[in-house]
C-alpha atoms as a PDB file:
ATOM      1  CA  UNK A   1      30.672 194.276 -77.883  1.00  0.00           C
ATOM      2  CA  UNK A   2      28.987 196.444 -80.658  1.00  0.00           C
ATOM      3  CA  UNK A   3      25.541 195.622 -81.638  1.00  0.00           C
ATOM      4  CA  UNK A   4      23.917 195.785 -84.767  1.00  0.00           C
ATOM      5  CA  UNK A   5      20.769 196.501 -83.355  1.00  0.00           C
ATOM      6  CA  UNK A   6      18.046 199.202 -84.309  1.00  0.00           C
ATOM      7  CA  UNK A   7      15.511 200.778 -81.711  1.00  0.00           C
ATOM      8  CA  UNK A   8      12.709 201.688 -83.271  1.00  0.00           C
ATOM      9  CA  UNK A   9      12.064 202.003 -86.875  1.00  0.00           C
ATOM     10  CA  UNK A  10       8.751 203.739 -88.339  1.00  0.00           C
ATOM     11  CA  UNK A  11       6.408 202.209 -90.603  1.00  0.00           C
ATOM     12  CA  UNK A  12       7.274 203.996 -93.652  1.00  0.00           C
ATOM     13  CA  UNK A  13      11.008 202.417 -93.207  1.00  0.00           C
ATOM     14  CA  UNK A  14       9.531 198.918 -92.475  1.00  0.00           C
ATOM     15  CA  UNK A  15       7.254 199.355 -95.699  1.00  0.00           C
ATOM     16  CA  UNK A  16      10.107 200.415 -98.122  1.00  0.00           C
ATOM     17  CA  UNK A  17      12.131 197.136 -96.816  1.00  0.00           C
ATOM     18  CA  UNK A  18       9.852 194.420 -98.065  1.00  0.00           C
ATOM     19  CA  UNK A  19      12.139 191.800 -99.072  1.00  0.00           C
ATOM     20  CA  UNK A  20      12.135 189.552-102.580  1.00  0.00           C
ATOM     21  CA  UNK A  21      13.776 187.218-100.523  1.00  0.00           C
ATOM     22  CA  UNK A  22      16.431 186.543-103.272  1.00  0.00           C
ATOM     23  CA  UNK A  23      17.373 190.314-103.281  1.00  0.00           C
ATOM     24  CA  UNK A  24      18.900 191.280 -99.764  1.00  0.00           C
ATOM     25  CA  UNK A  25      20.193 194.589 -99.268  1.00  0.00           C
ATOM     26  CA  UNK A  26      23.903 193.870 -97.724  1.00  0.00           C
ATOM     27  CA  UNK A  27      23.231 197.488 -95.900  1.00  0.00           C
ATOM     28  CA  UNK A  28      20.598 196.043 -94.433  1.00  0.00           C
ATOM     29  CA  UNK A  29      20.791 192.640 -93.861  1.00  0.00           C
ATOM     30  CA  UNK A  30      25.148 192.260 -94.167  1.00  0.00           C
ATOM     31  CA  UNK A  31      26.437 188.779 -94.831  1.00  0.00           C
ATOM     32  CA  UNK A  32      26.439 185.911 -91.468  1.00  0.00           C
ATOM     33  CA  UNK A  33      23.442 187.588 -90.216  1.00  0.00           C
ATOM     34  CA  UNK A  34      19.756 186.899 -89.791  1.00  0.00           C
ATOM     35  CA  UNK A  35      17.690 189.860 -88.769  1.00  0.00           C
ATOM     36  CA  UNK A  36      14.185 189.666 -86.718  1.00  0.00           C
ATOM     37  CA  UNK A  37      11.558 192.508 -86.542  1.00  0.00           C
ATOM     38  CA  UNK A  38       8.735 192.703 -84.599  1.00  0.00           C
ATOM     39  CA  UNK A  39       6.070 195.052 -83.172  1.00  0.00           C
ATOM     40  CA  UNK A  40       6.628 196.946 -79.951  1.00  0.00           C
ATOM     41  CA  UNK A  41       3.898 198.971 -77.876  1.00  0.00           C
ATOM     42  CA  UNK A  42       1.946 199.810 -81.046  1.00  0.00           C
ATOM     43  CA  UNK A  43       1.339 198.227 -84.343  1.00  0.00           C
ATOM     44  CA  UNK A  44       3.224 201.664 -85.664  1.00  0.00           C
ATOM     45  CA  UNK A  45       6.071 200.621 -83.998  1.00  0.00           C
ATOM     46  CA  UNK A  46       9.362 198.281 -85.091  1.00  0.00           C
ATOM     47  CA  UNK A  47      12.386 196.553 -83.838  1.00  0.00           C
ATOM     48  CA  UNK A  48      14.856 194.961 -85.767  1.00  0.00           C
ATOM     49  CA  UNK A  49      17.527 192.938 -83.738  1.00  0.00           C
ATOM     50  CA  UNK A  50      20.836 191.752 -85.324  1.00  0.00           C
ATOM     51  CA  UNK A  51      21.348 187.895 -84.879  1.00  0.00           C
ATOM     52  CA  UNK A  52      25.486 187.703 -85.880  1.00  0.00           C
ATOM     53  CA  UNK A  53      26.972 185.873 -83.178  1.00  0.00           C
ATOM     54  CA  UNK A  54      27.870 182.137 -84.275  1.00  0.00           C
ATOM     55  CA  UNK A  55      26.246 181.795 -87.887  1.00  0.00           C
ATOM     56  CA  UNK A  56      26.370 179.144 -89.865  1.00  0.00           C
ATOM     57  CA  UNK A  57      24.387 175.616 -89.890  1.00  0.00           C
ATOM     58  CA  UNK A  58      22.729 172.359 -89.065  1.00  0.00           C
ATOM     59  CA  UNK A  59      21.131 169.089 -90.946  1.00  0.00           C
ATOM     60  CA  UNK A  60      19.271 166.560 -89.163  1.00  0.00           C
ATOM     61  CA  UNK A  61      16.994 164.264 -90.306  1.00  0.00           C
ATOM     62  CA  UNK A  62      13.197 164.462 -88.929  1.00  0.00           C
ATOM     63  CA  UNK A  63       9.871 163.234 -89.548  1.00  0.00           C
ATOM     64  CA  UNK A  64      10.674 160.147 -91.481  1.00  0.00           C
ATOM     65  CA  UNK A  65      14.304 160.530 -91.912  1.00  0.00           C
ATOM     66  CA  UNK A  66      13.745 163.740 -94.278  1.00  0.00           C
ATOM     67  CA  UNK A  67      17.054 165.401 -93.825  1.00  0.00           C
ATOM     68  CA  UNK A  68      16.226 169.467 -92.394  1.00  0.00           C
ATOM     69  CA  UNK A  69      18.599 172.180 -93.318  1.00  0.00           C
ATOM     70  CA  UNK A  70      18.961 175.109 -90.489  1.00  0.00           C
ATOM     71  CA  UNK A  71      20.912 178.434 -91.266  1.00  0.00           C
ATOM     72  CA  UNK A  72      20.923 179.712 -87.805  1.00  0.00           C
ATOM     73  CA  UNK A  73      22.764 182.744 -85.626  1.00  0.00           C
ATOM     74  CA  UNK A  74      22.658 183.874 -82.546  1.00  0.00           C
ATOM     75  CA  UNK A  75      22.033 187.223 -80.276  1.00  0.00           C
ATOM     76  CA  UNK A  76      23.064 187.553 -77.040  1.00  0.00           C
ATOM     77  CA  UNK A  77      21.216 191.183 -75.398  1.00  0.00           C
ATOM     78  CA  UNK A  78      24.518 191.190 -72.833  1.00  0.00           C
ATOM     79  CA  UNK A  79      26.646 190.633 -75.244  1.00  0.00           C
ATOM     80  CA  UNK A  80      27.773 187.148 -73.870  1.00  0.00           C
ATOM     81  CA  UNK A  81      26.641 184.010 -74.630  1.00  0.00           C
ATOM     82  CA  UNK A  82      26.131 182.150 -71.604  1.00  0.00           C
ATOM     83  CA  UNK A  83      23.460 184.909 -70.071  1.00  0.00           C
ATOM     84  CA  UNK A  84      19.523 184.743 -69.489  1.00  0.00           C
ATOM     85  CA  UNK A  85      17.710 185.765 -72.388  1.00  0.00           C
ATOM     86  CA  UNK A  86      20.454 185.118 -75.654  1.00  0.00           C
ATOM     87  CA  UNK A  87      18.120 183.266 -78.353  1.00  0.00           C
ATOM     88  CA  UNK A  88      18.868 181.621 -82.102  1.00  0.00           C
ATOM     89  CA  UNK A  89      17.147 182.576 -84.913  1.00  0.00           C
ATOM     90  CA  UNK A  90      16.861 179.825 -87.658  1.00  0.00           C
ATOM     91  CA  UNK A  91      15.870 179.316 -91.502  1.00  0.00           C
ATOM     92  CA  UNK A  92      14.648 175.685 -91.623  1.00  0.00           C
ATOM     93  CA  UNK A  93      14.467 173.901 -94.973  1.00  0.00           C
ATOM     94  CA  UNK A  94      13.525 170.344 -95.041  1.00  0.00           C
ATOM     95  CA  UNK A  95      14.608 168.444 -98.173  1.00  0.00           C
ATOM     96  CA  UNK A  96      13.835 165.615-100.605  1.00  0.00           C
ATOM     97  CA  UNK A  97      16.006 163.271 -98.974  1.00  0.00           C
ATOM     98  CA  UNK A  98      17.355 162.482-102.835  1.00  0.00           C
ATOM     99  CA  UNK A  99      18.884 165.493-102.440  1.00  0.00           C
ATOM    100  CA  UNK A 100      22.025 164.809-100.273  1.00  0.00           C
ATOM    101  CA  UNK A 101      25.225 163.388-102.304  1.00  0.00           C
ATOM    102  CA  UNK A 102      23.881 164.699-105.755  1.00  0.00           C
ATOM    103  CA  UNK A 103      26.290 167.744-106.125  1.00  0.00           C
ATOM    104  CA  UNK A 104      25.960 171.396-106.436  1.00  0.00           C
ATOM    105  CA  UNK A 105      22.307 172.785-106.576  1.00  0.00           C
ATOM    106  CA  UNK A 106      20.180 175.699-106.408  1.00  0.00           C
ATOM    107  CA  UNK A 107      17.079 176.012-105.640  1.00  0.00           C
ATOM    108  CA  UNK A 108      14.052 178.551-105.397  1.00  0.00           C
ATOM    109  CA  UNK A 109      11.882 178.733-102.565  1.00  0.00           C
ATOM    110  CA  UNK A 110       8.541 180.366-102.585  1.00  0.00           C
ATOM    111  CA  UNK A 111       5.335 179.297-100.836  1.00  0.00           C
ATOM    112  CA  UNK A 112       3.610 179.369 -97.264  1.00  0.00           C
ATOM    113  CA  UNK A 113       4.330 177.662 -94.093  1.00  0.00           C
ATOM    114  CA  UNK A 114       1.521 177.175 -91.845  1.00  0.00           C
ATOM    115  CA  UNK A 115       2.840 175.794 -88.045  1.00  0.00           C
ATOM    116  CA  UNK A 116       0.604 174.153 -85.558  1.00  0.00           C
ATOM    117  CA  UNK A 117       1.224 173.495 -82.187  1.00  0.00           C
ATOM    118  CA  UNK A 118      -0.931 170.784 -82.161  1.00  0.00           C
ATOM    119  CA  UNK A 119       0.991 168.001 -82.755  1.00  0.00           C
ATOM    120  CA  UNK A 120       3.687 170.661 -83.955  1.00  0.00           C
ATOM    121  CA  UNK A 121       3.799 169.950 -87.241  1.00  0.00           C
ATOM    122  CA  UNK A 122       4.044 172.056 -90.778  1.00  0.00           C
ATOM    123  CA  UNK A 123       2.315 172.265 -93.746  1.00  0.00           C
ATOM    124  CA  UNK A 124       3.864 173.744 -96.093  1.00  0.00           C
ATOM    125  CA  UNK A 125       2.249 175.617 -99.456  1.00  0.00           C
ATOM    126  CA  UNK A 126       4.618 175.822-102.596  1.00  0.00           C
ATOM    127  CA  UNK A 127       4.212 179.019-104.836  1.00  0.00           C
ATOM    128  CA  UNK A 128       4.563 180.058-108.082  1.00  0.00           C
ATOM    129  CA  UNK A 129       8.447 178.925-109.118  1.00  0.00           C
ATOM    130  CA  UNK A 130       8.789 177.026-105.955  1.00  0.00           C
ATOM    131  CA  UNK A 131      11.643 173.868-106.139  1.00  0.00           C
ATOM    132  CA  UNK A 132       9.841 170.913-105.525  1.00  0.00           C
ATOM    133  CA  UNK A 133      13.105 169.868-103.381  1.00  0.00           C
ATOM    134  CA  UNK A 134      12.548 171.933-100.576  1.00  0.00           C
ATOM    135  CA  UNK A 135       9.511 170.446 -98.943  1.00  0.00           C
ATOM    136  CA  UNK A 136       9.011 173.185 -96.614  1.00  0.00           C
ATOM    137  CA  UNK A 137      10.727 176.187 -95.097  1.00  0.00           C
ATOM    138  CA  UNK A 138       9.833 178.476 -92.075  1.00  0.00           C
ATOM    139  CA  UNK A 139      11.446 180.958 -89.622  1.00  0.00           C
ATOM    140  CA  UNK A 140      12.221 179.589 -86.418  1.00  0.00           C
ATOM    141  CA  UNK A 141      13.627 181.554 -82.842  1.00  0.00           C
ATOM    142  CA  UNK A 142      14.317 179.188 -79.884  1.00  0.00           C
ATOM    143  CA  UNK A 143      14.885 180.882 -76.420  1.00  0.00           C
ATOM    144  CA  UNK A 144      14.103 180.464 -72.711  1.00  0.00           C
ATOM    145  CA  UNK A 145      10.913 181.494 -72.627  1.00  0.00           C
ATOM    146  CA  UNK A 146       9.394 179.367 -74.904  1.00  0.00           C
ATOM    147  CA  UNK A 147       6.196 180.627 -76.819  1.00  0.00           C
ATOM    148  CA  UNK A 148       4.287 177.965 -78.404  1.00  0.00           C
ATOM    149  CA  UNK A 149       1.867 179.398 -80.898  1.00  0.00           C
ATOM    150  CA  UNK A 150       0.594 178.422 -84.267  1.00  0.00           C
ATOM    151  CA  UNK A 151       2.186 180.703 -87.117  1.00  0.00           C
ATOM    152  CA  UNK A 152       1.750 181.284 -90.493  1.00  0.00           C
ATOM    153  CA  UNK A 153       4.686 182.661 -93.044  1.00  0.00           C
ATOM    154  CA  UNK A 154       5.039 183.697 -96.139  1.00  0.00           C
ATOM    155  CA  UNK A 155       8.569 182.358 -97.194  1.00  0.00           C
ATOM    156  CA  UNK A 156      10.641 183.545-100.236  1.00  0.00           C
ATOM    157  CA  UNK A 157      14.378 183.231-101.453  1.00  0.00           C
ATOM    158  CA  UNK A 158      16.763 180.763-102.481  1.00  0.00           C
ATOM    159  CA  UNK A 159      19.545 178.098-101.030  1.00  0.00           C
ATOM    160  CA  UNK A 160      22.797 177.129-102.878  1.00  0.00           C
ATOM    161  CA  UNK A 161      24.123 174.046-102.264  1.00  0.00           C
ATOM    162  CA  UNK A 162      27.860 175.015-103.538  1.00  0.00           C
ATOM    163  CA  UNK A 163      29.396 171.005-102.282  1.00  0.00           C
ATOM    164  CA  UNK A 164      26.873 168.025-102.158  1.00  0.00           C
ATOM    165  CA  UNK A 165      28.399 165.647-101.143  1.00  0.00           C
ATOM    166  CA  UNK A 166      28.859 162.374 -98.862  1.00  0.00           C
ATOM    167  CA  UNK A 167      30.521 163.746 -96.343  1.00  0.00           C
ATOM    168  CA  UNK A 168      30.177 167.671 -96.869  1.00  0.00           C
ATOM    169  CA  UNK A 169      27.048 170.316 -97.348  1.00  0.00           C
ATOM    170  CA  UNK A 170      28.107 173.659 -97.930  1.00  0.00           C
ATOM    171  CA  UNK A 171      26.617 176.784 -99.335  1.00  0.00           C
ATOM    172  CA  UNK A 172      24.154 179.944 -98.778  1.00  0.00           C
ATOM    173  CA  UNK A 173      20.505 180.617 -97.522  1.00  0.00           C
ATOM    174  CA  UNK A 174      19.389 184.061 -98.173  1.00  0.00           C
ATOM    175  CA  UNK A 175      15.851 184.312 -97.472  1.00  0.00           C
ATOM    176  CA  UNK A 176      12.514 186.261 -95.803  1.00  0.00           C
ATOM    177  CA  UNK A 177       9.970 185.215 -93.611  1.00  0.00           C
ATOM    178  CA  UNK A 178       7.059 187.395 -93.216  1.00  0.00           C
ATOM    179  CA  UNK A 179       4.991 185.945 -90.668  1.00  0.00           C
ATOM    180  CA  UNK A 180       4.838 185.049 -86.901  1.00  0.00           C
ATOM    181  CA  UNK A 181       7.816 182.881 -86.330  1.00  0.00           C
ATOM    182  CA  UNK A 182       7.459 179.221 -84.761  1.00  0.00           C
ATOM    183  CA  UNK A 183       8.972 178.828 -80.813  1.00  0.00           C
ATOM    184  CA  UNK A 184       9.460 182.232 -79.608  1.00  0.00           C
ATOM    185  CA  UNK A 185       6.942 183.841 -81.383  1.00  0.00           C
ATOM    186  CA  UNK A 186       8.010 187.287 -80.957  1.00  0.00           C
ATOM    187  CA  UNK A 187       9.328 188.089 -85.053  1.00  0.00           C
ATOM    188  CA  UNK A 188       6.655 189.262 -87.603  1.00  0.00           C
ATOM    189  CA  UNK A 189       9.267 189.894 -90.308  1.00  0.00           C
ATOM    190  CA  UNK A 190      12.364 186.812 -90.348  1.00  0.00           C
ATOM    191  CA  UNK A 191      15.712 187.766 -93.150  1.00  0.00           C
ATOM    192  CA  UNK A 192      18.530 185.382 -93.336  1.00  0.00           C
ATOM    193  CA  UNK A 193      21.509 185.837 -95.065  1.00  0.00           C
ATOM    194  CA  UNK A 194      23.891 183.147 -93.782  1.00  0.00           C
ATOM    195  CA  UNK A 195      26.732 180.620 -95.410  1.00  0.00           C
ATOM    196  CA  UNK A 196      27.370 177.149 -93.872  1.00  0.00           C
ATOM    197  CA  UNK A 197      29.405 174.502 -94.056  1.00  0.00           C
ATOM    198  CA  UNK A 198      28.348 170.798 -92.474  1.00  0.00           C
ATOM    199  CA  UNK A 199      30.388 168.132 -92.237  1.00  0.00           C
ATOM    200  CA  UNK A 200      28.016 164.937 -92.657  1.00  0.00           C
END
């Protein structure tokens, strides 16, 4: 199975690819894909892995019932699911509950997350422009070998709700997490550009 998957990019490249978030590159970062980078050997040293296989999304409802919004995909390094070491690379967005069942939206996000382990919780800091409607968003990998550690991102982009409604959540998450990510804390730099489609 081919791979979307680069070895090891320089700094220079990793400089000239700082994201807006809201502004992808489709080269880069094509559609039903989230891509993770992180630092290998030295701190002069990149690798960005491809996360294409099964994209799409999740809600469930957490901490008090707040519904959570996941635009996920997967990577498997055999290129299989099924085998030791595949791993899924998430968005999360948690809402204002009086969100769901209102119709199409969009909304900006712009802030920073801040993950602890203790107690594993997130606080989440809106920036300028931010949508008061997302209450917070963060980058999230979960694997085998899980890596508890706290994390803190800086989180920009934007979700589009295109149907809101009782029984169906569909739309688009493209956004960038710079920033340790939360579980398997092996991504400095977190890009999403992923569709879903939930049946509620």
């Amino acid at each position: 199975m081919f791979r979307r998957t680069l070895p090891v990019l320089p700094m220079m490249l990793s400089l000239s690819l700082t994201a807006c978030g809201d502004e992808l590159d489709p080269e880069r970062v094509p559609p039903q894909s989230v891509w993770v980078t992180s630092r290998v050997g030295t701190h002069s040293e990149l690798r960005t892995v491809s996360y294409d296989l099964l994209p799409g999304g999740y809600l469930s409802f957490v901490r008090e019932g707040r519904p959570s919004l996941g635009a996920c995909a997967t990577y498997a390094p055999h290129g299989r699911l099924g085998v030791d070491g595949d791993s899924t690379a998430c968005m999360v967005l948690d809402l204002d509950s009086a969100v769901l069942g209102t119709g199409p939206k969009k909304f900006k996000v712009a802030g920073q997350s801040s993950y602890t382990v203790e107690g594993f919780s997130t606080a989440f800091t809106p920036g300028a422009g931010h949508s008061p409607e997302i209450k917070a968003a963060y980058a999230s990998i979960s694997c085998e070998a899980w890596d508890p550690a706290d994390a803190v991102q800086d989180v920009s982009g934007r979700v589009v709700l295109e149907e809101n409604s009782d029984t169906r959540l569909s739309g688009y998450v493209v956004a960038t997490s710079i920033g340790k990510t939360v579980g398997c804390a092996f991504g400095d730099k977190t890009e999403v550009n992923i569709r879903f489609d939930i049946t509620r």
